[in-house]
N, C-alpha and C. Protein backbone atom coordinates (compact mmCIF):
# COMPACT_ATOMS: atom_id res chain seq x y z
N UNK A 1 118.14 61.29 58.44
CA UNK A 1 119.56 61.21 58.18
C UNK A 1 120.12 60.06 59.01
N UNK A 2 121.08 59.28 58.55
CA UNK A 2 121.58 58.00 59.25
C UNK A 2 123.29 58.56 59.59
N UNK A 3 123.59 57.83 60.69
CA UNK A 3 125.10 58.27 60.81
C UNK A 3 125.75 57.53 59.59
N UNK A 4 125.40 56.36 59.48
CA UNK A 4 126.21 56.05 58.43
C UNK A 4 126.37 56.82 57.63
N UNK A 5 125.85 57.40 57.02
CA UNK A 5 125.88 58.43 55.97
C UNK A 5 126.51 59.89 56.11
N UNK A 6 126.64 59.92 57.20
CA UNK A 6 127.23 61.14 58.28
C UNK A 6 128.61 60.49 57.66
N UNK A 7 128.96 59.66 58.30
CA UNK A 7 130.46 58.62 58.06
C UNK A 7 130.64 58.75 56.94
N UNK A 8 130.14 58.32 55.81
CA UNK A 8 130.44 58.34 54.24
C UNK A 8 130.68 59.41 53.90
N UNK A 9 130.39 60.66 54.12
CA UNK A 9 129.83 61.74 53.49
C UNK A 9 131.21 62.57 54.43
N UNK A 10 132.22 62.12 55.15
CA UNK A 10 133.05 63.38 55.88
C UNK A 10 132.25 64.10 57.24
N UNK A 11 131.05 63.78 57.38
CA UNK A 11 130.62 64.39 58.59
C UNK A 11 130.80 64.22 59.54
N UNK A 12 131.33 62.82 59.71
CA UNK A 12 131.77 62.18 61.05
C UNK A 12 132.86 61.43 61.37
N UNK A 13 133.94 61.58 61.73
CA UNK A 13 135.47 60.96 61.63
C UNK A 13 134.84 59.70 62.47
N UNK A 14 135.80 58.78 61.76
CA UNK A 14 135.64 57.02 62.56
C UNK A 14 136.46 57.55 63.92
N UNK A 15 135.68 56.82 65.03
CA UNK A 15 135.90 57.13 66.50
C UNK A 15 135.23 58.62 66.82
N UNK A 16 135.14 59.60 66.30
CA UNK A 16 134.17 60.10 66.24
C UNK A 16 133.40 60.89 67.35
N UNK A 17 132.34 62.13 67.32
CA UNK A 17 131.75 62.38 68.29
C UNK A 17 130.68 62.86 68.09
N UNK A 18 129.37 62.02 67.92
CA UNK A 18 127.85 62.73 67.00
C UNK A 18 127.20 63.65 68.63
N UNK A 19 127.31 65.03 68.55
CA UNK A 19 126.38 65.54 69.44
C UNK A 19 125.54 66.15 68.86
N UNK A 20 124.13 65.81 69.48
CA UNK A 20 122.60 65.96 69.79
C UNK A 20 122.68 67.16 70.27
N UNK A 21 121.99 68.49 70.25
CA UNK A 21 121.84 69.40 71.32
C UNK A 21 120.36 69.53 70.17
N UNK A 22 119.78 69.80 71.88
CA UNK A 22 118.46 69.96 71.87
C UNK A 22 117.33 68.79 70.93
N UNK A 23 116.86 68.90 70.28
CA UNK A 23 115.60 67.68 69.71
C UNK A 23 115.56 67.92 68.13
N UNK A 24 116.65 66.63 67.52
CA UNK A 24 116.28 66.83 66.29
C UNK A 24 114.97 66.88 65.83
N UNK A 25 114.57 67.80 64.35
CA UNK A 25 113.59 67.50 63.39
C UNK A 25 113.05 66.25 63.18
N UNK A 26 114.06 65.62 62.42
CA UNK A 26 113.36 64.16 62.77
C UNK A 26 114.60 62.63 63.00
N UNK A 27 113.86 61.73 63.27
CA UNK A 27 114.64 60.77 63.97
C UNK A 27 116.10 60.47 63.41
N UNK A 28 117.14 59.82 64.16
CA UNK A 28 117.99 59.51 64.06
C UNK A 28 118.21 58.20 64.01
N UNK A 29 118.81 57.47 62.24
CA UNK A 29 118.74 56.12 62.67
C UNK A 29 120.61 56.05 63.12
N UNK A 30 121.01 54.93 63.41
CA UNK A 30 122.06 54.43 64.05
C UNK A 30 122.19 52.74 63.85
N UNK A 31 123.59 52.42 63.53
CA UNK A 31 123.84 50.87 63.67
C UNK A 31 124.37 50.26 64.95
N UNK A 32 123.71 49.37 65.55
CA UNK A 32 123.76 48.94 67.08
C UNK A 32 125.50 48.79 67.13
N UNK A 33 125.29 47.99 66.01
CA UNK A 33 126.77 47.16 65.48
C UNK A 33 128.30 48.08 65.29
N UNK A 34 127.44 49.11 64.81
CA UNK A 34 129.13 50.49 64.74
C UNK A 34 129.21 51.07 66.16
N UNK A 35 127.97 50.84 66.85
CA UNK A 35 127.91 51.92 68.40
C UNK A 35 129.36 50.93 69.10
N UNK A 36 128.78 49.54 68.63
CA UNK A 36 129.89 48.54 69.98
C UNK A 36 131.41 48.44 69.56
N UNK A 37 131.39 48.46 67.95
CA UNK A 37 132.51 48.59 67.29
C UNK A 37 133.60 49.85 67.55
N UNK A 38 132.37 50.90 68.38
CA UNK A 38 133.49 52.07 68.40
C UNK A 38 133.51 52.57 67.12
N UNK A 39 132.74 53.04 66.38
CA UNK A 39 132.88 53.28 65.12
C UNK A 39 132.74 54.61 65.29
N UNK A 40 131.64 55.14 66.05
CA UNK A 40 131.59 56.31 66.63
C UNK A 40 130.74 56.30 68.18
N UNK A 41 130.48 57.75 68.74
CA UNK A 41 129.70 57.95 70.30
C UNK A 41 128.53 58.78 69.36
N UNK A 42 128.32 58.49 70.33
CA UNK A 42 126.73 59.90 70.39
C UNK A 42 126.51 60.55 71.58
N UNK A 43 126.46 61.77 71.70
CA UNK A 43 126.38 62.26 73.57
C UNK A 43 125.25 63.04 72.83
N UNK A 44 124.41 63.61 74.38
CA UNK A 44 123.48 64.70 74.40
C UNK A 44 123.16 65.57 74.80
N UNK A 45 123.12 66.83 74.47
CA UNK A 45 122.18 67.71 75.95
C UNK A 45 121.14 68.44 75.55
N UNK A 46 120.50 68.92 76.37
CA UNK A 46 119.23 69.38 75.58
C UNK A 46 119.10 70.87 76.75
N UNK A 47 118.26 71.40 76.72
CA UNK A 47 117.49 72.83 77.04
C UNK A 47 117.53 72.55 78.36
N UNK A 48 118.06 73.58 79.08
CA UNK A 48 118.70 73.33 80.67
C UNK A 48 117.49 74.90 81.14
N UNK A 49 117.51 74.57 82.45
CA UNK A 49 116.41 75.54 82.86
C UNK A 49 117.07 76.73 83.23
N UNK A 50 116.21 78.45 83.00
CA UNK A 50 116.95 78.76 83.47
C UNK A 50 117.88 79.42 84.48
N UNK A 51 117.92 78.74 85.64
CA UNK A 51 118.85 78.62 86.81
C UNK A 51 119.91 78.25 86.67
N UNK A 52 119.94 76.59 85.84
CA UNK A 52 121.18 76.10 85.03
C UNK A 52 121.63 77.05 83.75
N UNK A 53 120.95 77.86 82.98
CA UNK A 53 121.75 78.58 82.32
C UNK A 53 122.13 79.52 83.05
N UNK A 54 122.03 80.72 83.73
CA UNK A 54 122.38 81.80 84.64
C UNK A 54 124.22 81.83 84.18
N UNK A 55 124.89 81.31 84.69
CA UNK A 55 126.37 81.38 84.94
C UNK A 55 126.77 81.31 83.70
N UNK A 56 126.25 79.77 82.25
CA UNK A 56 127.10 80.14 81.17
C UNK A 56 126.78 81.13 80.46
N UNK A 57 125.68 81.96 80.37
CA UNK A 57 125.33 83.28 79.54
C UNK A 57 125.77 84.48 80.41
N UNK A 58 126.28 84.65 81.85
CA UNK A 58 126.79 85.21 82.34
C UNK A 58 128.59 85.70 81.42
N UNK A 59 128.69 84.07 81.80
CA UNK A 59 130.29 84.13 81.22
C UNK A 59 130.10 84.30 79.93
N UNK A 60 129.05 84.36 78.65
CA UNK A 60 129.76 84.15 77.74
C UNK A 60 129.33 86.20 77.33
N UNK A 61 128.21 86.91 78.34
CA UNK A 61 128.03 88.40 78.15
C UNK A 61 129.38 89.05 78.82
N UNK A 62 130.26 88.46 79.93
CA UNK A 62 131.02 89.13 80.07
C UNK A 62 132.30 88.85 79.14
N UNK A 63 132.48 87.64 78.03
CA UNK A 63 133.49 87.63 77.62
C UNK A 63 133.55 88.42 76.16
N UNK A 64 132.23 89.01 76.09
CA UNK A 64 131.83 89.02 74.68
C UNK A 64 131.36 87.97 73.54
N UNK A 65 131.07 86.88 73.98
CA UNK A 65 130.63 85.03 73.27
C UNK A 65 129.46 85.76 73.16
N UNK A 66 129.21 85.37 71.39
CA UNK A 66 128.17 85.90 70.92
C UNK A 66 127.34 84.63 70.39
N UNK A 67 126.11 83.98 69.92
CA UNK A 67 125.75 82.55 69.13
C UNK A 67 125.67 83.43 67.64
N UNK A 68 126.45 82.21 66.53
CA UNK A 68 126.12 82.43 65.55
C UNK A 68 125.56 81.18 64.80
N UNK A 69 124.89 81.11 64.38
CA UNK A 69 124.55 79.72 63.75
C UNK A 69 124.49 79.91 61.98
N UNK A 70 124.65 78.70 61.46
CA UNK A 70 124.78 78.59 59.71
C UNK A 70 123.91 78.33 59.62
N UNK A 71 123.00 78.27 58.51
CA UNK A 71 121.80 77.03 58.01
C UNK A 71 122.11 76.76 56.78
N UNK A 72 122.07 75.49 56.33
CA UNK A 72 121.92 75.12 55.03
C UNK A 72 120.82 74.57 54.81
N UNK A 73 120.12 75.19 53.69
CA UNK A 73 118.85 74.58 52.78
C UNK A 73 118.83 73.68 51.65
N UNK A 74 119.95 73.96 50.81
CA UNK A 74 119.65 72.87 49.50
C UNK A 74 121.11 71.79 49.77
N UNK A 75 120.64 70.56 49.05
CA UNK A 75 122.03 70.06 48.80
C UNK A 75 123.21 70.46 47.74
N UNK A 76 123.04 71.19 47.28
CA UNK A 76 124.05 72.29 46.03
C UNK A 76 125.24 73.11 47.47
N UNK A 77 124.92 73.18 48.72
CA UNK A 77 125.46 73.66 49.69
C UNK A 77 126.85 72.60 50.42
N UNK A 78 126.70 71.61 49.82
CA UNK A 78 127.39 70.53 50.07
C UNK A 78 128.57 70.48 50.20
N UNK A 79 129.57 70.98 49.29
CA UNK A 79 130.76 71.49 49.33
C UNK A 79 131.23 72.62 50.02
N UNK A 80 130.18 74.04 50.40
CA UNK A 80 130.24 74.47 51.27
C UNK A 80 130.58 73.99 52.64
N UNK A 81 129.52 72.93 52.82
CA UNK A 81 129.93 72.32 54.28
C UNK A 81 130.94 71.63 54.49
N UNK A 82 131.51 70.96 53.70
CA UNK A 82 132.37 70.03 53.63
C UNK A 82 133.86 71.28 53.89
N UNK A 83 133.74 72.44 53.24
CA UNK A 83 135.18 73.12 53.48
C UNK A 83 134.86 73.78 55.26
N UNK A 84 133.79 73.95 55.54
CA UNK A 84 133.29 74.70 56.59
C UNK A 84 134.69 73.58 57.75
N UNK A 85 134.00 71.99 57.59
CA UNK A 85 134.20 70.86 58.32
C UNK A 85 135.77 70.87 58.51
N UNK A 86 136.00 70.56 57.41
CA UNK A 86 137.78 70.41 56.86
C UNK A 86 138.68 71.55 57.60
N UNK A 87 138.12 72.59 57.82
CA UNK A 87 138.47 74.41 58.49
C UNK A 87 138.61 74.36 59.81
N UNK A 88 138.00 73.39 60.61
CA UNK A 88 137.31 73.28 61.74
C UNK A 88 136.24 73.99 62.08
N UNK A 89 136.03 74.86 61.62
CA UNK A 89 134.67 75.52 61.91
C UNK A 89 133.03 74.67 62.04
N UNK A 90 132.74 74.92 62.77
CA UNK A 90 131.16 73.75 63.62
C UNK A 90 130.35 74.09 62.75
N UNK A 91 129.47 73.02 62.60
CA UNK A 91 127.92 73.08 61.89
C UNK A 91 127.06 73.41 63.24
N UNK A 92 126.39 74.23 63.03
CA UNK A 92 124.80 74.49 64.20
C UNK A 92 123.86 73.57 63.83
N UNK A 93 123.68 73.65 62.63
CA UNK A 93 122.04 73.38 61.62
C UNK A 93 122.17 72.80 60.30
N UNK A 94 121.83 71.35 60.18
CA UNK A 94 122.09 71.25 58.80
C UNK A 94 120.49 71.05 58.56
N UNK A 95 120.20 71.78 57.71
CA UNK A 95 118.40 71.14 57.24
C UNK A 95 118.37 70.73 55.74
């Protein structure tokens, strides 16, 4: 998947914020040229050990914060995501 296409497609507002968590499936391409333009960011975090998790699964068992994640499988799901986006509601998983 390319951001550009992220961009075309509503997935990613110009200025923008592409986050990484944990290790995509497979690679991510990117234009050097939109990174400097500000076209969009990319941040990351990945799988914290756990000592570093301790406190946020603390806070999120005492607040009641539960994980729910979506998956999408086919592209016929497309418009689904797109109202998910538009709602504010987060994508976990797009496959």
């Amino acid at each position: 998947m390319t951001v550009p296409w992220l961009l075309s497609n509503l997935f990613l507002r110009i200025n923008g914020i592409l986050m990484v968590i944990g290790i995509p499936k497979e690679n991510l391409s990117i234009n050097a040229l939109d990174i400097l333009l500000g076209k969009y960011r990319i941040m990351g975090a990945s799988s914290r050990t756990p000592q570093q998790m301790r406190e946020p699964i603390e806070f999120s068992y005492e607040h009641g914060i539960k994980a729910h994640m979506t998956t999408f499988n086919d592209i016929g799901d497309i418009q689904k995501i797109i109202d998910l986006l538009e709602n504010g509601r987060p994508l976990v998983d797009l496959v």
